[in-house]
PDB file of N, CA and C in Angstrom:
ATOM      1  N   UNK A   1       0.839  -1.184   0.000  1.00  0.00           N
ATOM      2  CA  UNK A   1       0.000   0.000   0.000  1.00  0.00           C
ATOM      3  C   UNK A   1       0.878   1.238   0.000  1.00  0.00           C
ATOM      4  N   UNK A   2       0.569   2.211  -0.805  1.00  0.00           N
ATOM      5  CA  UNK A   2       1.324   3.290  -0.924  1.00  0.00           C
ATOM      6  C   UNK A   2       0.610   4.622  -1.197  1.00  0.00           C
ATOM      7  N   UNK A   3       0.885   5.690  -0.728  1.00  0.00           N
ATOM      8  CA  UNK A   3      -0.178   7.158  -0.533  1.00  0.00           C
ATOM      9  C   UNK A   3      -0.020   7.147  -2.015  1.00  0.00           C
ATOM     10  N   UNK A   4      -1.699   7.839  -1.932  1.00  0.00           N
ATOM     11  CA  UNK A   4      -1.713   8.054  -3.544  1.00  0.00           C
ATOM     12  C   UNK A   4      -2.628   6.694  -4.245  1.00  0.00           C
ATOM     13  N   UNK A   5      -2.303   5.417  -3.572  1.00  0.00           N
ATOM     14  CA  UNK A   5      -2.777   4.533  -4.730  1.00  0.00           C
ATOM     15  C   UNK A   5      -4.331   4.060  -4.778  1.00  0.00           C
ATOM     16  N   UNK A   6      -4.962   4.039  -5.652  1.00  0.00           N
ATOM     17  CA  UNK A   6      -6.434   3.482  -5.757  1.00  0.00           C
ATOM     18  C   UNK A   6      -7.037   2.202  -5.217  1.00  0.00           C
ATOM     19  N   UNK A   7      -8.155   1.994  -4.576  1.00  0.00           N
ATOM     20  CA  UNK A   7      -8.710   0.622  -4.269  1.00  0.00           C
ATOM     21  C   UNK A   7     -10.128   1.054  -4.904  1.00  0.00           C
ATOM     22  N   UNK A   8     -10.361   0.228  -5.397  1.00  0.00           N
ATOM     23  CA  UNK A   8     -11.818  -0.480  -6.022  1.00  0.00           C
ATOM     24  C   UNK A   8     -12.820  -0.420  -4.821  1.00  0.00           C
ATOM     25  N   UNK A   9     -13.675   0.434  -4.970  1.00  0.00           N
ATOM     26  CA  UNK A   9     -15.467  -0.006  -4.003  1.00  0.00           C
ATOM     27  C   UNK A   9     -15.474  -1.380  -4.204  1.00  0.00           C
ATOM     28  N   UNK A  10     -15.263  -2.182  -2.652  1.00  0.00           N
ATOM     29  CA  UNK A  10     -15.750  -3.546  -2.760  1.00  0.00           C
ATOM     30  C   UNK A  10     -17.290  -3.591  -2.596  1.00  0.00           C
ATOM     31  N   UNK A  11     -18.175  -2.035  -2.391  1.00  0.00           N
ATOM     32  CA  UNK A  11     -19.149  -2.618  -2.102  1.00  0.00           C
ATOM     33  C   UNK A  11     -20.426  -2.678  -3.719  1.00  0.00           C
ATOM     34  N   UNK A  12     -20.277  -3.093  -4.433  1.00  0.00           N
ATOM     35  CA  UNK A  12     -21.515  -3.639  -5.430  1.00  0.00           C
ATOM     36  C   UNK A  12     -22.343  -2.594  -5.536  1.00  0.00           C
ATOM     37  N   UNK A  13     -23.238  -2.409  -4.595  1.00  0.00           N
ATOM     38  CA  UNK A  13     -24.543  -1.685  -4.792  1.00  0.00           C
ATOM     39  C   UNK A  13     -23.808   0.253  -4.806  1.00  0.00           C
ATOM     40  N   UNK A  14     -22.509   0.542  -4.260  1.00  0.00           N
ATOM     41  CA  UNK A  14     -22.220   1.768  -4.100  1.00  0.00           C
ATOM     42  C   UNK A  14     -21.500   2.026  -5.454  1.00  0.00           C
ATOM     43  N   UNK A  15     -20.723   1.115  -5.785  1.00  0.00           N
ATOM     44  CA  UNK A  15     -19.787   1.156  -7.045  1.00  0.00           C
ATOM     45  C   UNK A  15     -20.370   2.095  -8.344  1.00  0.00           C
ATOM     46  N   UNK A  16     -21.301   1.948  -8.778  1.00  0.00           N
ATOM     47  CA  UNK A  16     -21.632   2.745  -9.632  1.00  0.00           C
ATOM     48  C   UNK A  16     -21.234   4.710  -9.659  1.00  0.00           C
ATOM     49  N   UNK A  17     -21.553   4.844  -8.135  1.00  0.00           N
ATOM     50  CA  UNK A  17     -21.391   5.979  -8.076  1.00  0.00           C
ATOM     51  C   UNK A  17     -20.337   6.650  -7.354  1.00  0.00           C
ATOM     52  N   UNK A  18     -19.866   5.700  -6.390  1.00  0.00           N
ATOM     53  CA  UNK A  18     -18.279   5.643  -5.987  1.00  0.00           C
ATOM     54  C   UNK A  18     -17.411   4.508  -6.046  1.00  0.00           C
ATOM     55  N   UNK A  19     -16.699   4.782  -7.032  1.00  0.00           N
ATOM     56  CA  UNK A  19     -16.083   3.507  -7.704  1.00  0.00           C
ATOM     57  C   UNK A  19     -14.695   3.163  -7.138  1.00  0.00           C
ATOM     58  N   UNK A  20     -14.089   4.488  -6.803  1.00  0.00           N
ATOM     59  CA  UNK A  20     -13.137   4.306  -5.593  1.00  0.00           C
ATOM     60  C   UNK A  20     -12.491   4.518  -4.570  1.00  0.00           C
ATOM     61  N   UNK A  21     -11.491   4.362  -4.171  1.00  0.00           N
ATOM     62  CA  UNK A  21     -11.157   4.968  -2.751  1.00  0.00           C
ATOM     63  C   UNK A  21      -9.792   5.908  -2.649  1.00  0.00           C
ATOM     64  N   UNK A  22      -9.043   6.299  -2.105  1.00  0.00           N
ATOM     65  CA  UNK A  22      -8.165   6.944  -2.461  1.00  0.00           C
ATOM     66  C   UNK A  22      -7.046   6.877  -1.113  1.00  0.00           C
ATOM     67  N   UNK A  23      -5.892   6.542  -1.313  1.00  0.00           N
ATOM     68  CA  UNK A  23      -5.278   6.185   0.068  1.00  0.00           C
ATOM     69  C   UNK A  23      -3.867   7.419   0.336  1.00  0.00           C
ATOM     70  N   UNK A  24      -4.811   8.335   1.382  1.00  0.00           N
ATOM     71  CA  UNK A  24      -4.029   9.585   1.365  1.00  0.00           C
ATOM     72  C   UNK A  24      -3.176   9.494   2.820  1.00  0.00           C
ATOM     73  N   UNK A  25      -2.704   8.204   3.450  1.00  0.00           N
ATOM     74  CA  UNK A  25      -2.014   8.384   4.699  1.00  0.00           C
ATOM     75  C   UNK A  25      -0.894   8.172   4.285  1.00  0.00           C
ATOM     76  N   UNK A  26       0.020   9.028   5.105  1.00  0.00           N
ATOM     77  CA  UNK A  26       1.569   8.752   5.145  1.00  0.00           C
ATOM     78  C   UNK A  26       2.381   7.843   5.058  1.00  0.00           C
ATOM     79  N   UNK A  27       3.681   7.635   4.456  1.00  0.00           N
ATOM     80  CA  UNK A  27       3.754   6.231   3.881  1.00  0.00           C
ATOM     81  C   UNK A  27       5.100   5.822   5.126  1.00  0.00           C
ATOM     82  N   UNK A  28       5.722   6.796   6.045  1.00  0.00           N
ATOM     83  CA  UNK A  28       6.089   6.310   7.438  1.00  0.00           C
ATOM     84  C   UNK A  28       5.096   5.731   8.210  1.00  0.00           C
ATOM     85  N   UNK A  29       3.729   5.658   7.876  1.00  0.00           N
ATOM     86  CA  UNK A  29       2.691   4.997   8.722  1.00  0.00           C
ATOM     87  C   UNK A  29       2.013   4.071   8.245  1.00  0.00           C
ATOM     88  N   UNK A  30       2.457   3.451   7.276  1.00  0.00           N
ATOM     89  CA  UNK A  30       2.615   2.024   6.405  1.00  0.00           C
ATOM     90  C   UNK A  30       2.159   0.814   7.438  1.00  0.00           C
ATOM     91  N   UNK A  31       2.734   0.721   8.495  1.00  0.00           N
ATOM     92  CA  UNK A  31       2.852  -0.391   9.358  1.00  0.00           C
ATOM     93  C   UNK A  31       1.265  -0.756   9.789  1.00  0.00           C
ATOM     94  N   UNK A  32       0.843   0.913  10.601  1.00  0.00           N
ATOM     95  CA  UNK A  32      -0.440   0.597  10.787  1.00  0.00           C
ATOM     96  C   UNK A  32      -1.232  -0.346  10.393  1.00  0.00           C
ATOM     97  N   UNK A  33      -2.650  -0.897  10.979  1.00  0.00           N
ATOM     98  CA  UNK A  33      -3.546  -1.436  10.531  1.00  0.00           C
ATOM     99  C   UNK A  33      -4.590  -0.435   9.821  1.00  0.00           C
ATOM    100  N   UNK A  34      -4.889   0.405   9.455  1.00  0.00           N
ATOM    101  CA  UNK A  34      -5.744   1.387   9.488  1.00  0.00           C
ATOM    102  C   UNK A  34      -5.013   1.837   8.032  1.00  0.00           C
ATOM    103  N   UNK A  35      -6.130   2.830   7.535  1.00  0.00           N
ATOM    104  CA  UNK A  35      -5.449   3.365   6.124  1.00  0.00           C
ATOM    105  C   UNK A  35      -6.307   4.817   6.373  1.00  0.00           C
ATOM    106  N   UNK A  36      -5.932   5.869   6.236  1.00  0.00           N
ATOM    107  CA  UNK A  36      -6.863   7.135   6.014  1.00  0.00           C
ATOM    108  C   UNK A  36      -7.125   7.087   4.380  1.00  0.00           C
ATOM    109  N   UNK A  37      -8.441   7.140   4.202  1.00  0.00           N
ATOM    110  CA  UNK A  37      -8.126   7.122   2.298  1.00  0.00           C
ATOM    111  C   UNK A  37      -9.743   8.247   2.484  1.00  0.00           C
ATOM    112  N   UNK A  38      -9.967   8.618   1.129  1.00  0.00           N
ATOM    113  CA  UNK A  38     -11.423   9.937   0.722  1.00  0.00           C
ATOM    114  C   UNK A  38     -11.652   8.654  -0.588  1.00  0.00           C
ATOM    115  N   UNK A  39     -12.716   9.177  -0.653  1.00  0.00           N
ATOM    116  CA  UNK A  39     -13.362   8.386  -1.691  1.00  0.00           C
ATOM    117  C   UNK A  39     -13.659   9.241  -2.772  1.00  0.00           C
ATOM    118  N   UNK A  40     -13.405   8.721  -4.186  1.00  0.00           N
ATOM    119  CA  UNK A  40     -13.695   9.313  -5.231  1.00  0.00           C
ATOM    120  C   UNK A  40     -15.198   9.287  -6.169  1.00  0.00           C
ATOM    121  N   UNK A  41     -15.617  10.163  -6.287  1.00  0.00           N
ATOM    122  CA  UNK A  41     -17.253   9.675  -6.671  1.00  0.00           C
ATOM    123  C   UNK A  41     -17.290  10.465  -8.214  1.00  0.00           C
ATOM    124  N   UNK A  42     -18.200   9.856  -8.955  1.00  0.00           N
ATOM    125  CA  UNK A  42     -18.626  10.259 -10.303  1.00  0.00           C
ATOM    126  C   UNK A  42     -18.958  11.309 -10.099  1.00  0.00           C
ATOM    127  N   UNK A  43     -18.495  12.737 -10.975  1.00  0.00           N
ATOM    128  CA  UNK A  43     -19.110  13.858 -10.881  1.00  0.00           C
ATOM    129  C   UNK A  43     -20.276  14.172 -11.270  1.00  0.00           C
ATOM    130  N   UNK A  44     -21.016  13.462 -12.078  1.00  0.00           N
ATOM    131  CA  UNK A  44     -22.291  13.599 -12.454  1.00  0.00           C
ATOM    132  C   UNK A  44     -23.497  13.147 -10.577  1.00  0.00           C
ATOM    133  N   UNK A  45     -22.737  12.396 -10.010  1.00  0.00           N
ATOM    134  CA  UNK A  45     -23.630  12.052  -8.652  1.00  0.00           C
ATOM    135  C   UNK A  45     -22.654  12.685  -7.787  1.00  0.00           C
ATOM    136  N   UNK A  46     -21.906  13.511  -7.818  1.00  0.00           N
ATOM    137  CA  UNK A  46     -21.599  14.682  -6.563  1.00  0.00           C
ATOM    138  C   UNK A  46     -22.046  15.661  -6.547  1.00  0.00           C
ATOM    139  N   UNK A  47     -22.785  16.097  -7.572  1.00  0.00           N
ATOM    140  CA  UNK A  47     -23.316  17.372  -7.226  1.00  0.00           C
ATOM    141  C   UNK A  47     -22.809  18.649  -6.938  1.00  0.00           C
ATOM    142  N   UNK A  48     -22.916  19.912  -6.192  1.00  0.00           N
ATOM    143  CA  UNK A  48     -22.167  20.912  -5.781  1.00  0.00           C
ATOM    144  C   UNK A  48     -20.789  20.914  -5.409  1.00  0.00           C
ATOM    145  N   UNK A  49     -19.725  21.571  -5.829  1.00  0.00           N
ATOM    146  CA  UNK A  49     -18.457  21.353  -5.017  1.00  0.00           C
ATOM    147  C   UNK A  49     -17.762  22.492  -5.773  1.00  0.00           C
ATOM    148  N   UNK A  50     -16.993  22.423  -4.161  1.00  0.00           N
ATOM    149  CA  UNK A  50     -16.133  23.680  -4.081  1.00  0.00           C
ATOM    150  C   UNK A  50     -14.472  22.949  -4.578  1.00  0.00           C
ATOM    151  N   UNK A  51     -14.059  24.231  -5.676  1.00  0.00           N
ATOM    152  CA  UNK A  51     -12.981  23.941  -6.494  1.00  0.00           C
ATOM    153  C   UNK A  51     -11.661  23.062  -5.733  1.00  0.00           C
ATOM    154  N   UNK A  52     -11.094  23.940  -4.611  1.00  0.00           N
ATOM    155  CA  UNK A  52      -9.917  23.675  -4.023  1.00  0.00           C
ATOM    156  C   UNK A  52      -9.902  22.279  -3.849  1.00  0.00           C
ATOM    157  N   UNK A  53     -11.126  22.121  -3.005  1.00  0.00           N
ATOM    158  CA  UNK A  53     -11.801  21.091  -1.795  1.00  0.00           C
ATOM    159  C   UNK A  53     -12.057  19.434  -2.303  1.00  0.00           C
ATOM    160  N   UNK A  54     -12.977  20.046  -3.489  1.00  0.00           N
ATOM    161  CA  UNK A  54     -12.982  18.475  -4.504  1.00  0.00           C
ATOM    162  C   UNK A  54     -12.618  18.926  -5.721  1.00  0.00           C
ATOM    163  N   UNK A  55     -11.077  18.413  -6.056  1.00  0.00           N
ATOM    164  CA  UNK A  55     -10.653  18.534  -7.728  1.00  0.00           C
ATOM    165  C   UNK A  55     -11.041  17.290  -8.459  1.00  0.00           C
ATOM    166  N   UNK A  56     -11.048  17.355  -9.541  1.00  0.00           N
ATOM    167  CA  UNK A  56     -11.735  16.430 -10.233  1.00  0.00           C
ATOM    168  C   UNK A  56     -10.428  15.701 -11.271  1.00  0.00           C
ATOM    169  N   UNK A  57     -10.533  14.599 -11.629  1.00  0.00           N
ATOM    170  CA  UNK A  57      -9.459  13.575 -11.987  1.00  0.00           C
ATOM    171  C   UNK A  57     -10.363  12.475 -12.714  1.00  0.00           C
ATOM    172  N   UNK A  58      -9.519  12.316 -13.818  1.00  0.00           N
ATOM    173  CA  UNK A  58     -10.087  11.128 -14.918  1.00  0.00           C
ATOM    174  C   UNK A  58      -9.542   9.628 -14.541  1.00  0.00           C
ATOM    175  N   UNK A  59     -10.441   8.635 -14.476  1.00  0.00           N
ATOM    176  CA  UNK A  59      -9.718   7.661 -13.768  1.00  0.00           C
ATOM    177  C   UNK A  59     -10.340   6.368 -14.760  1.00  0.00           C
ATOM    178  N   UNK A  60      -9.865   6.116 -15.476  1.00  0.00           N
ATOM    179  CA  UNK A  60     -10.595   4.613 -16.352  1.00  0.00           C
ATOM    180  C   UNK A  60     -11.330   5.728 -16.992  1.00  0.00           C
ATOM    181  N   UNK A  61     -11.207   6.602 -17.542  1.00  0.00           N
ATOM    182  CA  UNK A  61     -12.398   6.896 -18.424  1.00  0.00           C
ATOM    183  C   UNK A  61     -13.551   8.069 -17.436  1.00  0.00           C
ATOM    184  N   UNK A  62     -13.766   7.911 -16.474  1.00  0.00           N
ATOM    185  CA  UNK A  62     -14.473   8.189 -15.681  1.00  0.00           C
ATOM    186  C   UNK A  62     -14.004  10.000 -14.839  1.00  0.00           C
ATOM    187  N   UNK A  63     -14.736  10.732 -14.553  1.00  0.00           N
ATOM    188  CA  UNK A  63     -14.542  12.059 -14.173  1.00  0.00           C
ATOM    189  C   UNK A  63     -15.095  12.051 -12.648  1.00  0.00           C
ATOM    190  N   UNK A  64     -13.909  11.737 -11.836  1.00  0.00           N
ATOM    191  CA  UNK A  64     -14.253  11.658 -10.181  1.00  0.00           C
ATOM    192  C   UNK A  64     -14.069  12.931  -9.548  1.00  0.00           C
ATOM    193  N   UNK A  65     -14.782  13.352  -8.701  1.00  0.00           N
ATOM    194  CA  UNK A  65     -14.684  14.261  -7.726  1.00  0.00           C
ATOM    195  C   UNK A  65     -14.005  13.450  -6.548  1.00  0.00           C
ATOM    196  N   UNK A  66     -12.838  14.044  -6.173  1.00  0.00           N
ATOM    197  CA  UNK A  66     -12.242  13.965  -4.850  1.00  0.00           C
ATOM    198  C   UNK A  66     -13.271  14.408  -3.697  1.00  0.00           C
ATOM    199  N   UNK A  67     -13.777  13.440  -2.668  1.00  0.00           N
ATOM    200  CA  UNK A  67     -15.022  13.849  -2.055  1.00  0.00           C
ATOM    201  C   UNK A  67     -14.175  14.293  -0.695  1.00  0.00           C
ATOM    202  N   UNK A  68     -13.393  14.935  -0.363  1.00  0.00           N
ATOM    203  CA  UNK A  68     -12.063  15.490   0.330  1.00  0.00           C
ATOM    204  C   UNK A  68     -12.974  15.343   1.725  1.00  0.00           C
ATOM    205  N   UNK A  69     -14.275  16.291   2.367  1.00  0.00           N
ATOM    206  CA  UNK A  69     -14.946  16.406   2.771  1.00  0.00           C
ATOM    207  C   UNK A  69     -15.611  14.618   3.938  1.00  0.00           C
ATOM    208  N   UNK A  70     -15.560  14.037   3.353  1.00  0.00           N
ATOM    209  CA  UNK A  70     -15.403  12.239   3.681  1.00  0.00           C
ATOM    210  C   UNK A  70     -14.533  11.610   3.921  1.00  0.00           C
ATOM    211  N   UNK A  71     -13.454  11.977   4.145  1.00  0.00           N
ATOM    212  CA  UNK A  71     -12.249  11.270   4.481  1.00  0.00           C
ATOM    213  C   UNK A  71     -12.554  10.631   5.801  1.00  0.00           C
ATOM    214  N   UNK A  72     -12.052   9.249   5.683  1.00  0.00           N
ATOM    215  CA  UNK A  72     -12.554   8.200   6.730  1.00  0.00           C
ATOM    216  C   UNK A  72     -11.202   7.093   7.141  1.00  0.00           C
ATOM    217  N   UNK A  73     -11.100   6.746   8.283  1.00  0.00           N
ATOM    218  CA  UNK A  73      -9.949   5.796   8.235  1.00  0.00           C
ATOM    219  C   UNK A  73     -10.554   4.794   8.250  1.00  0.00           C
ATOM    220  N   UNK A  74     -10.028   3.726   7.328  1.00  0.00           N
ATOM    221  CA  UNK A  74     -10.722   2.038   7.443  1.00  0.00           C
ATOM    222  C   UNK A  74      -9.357   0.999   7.844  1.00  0.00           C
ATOM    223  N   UNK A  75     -10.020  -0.154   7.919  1.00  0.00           N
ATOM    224  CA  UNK A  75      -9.094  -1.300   7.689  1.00  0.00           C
ATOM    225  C   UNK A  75      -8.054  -1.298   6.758  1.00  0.00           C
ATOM    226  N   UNK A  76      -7.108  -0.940   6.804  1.00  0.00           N
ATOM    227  CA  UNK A  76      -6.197  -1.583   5.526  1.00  0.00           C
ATOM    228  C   UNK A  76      -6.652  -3.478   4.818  1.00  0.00           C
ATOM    229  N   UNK A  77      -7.291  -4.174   5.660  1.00  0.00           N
ATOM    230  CA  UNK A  77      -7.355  -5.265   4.971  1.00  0.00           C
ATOM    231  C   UNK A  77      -8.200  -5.388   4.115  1.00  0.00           C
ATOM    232  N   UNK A  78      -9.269  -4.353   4.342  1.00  0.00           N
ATOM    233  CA  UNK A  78     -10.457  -3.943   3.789  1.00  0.00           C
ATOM    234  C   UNK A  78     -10.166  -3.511   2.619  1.00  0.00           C
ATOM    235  N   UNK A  79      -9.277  -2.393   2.085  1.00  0.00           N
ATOM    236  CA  UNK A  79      -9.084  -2.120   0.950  1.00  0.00           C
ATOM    237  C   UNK A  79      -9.345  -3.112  -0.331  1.00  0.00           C
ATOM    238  N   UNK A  80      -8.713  -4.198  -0.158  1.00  0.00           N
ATOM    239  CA  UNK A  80      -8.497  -4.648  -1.549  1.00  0.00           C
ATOM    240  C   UNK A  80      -7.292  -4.573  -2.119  1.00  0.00           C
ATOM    241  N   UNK A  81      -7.528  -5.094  -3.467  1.00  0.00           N
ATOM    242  CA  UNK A  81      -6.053  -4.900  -4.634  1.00  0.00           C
ATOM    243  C   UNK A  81      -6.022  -3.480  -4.959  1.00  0.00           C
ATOM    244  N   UNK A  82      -5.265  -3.096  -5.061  1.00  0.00           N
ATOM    245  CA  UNK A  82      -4.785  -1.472  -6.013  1.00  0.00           C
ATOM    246  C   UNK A  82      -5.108  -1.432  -6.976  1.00  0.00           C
ATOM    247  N   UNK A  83      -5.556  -0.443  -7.276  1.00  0.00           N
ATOM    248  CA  UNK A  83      -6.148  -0.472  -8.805  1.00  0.00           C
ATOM    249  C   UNK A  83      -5.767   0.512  -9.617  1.00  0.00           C
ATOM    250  N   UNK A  84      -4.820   1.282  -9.063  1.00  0.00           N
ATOM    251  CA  UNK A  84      -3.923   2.646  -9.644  1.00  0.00           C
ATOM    252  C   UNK A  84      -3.496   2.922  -8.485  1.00  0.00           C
ATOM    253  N   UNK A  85      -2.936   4.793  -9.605  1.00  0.00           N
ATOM    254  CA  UNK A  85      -2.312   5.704  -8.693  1.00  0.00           C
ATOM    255  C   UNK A  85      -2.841   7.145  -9.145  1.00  0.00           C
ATOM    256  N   UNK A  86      -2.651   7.868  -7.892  1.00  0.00           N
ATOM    257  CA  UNK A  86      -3.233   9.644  -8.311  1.00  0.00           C
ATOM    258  C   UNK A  86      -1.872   9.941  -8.127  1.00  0.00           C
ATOM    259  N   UNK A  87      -0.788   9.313  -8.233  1.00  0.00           N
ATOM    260  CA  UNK A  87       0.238  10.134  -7.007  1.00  0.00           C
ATOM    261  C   UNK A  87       1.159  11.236  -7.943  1.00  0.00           C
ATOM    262  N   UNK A  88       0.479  11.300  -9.433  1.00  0.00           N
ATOM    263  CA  UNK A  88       1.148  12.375 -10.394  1.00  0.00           C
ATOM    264  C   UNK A  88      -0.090  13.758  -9.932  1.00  0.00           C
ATOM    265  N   UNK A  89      -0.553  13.480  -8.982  1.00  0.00           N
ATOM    266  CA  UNK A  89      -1.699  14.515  -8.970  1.00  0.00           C
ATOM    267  C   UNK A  89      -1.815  15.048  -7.314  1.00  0.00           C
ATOM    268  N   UNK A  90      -0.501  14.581  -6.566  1.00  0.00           N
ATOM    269  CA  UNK A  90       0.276  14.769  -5.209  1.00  0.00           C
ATOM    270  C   UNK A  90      -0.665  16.262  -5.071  1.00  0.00           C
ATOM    271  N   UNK A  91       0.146  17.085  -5.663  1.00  0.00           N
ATOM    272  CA  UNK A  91      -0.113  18.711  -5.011  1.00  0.00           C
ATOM    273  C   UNK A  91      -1.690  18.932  -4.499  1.00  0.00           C
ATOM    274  N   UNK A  92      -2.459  18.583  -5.731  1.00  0.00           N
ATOM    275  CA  UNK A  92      -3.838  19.001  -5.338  1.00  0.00           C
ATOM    276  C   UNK A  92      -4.514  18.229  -4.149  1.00  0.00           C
ATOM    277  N   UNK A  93      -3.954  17.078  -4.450  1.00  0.00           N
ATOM    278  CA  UNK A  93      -4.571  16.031  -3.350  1.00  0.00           C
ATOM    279  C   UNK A  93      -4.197  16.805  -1.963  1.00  0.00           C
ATOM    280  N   UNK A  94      -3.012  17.233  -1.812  1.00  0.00           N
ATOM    281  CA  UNK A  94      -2.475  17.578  -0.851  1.00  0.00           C
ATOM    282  C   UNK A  94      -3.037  19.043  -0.488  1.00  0.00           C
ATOM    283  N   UNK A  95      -2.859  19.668  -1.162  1.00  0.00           N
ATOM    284  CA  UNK A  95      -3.650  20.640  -0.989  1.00  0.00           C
ATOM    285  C   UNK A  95      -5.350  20.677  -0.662  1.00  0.00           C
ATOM    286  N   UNK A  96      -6.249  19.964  -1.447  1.00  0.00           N
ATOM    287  CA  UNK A  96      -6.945  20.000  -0.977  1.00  0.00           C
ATOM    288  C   UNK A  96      -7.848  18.923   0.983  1.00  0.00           C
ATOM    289  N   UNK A  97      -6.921  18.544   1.156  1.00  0.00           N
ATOM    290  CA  UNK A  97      -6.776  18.119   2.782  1.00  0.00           C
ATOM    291  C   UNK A  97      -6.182  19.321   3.173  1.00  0.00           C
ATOM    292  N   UNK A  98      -5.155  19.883   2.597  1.00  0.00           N
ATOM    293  CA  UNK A  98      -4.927  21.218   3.841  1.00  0.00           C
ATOM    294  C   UNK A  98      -5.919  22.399   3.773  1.00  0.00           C
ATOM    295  N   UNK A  99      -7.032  22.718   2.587  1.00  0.00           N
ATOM    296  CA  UNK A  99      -7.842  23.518   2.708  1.00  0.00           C
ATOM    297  C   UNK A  99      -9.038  22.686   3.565  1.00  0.00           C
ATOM    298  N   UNK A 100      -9.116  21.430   3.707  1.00  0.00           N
ATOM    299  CA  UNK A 100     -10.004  20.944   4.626  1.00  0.00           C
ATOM    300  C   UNK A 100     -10.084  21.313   5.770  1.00  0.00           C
ATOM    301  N   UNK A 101      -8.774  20.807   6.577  1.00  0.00           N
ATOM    302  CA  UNK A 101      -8.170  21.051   7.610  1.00  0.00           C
ATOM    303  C   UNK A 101      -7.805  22.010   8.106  1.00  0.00           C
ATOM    304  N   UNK A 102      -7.284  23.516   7.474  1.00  0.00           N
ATOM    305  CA  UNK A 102      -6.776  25.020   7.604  1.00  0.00           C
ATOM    306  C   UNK A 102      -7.927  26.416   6.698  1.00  0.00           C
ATOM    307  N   UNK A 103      -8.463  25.417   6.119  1.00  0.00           N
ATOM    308  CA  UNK A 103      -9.310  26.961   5.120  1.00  0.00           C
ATOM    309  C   UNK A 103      -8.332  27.449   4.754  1.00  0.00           C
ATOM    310  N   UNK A 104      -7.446  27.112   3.937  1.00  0.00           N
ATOM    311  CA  UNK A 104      -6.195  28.107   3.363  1.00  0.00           C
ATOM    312  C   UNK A 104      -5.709  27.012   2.063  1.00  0.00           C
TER     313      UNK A 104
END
């Protein structure tokens, strides 16, 4: 597991509209059991969003909103296989957790 990389919605009935997950914890904190990741959702079913907060990224074809706002820690076992990487897309990601977290 590595910051930045994609897991697949294991859950079926959500997949359509959040297809994946996004694993934004530190990679000195690898060891953990736990993963902090935001979930990425189809922009056509996110609705309203603020620029900084949720940037938007093409993933398989698909136009995800970073749902920044949802960031949740789960199981790392839970994840799944990897299914990519955002990690050419570092800054914004990063940035938008520090406008989460700071309004700046």
């Amino acid at each position: 597991m590595a910051r930045f990389d994609l897991y697949a919605n294991r859950n079926a009935a959500e997949r359509r509209t959040l297809p994946f997950y996004l694993d934004v914890q530190a990679e000195s904190l690898r060891h953990l059991a736990t993963r902090v990741v935001i979930p990425l959702v189809v922009q056509s079913a996110f609705g309203p969003r603020i620029e900084y907060l949720h940037p938007v990224f093409e993933v398989q074809g698909k136009r995800l909103v970073l749902a920044t706002t949802d960031i949740v820690g789960v199981e790392a076992r839970l994840l799944g296989a990897r299914a990519g990487s955002l990690a050419e897309h570092s800054f914004e990601i990063v940035s938008a957790i520090d406008y989460l977290l700071a309004g700046v």
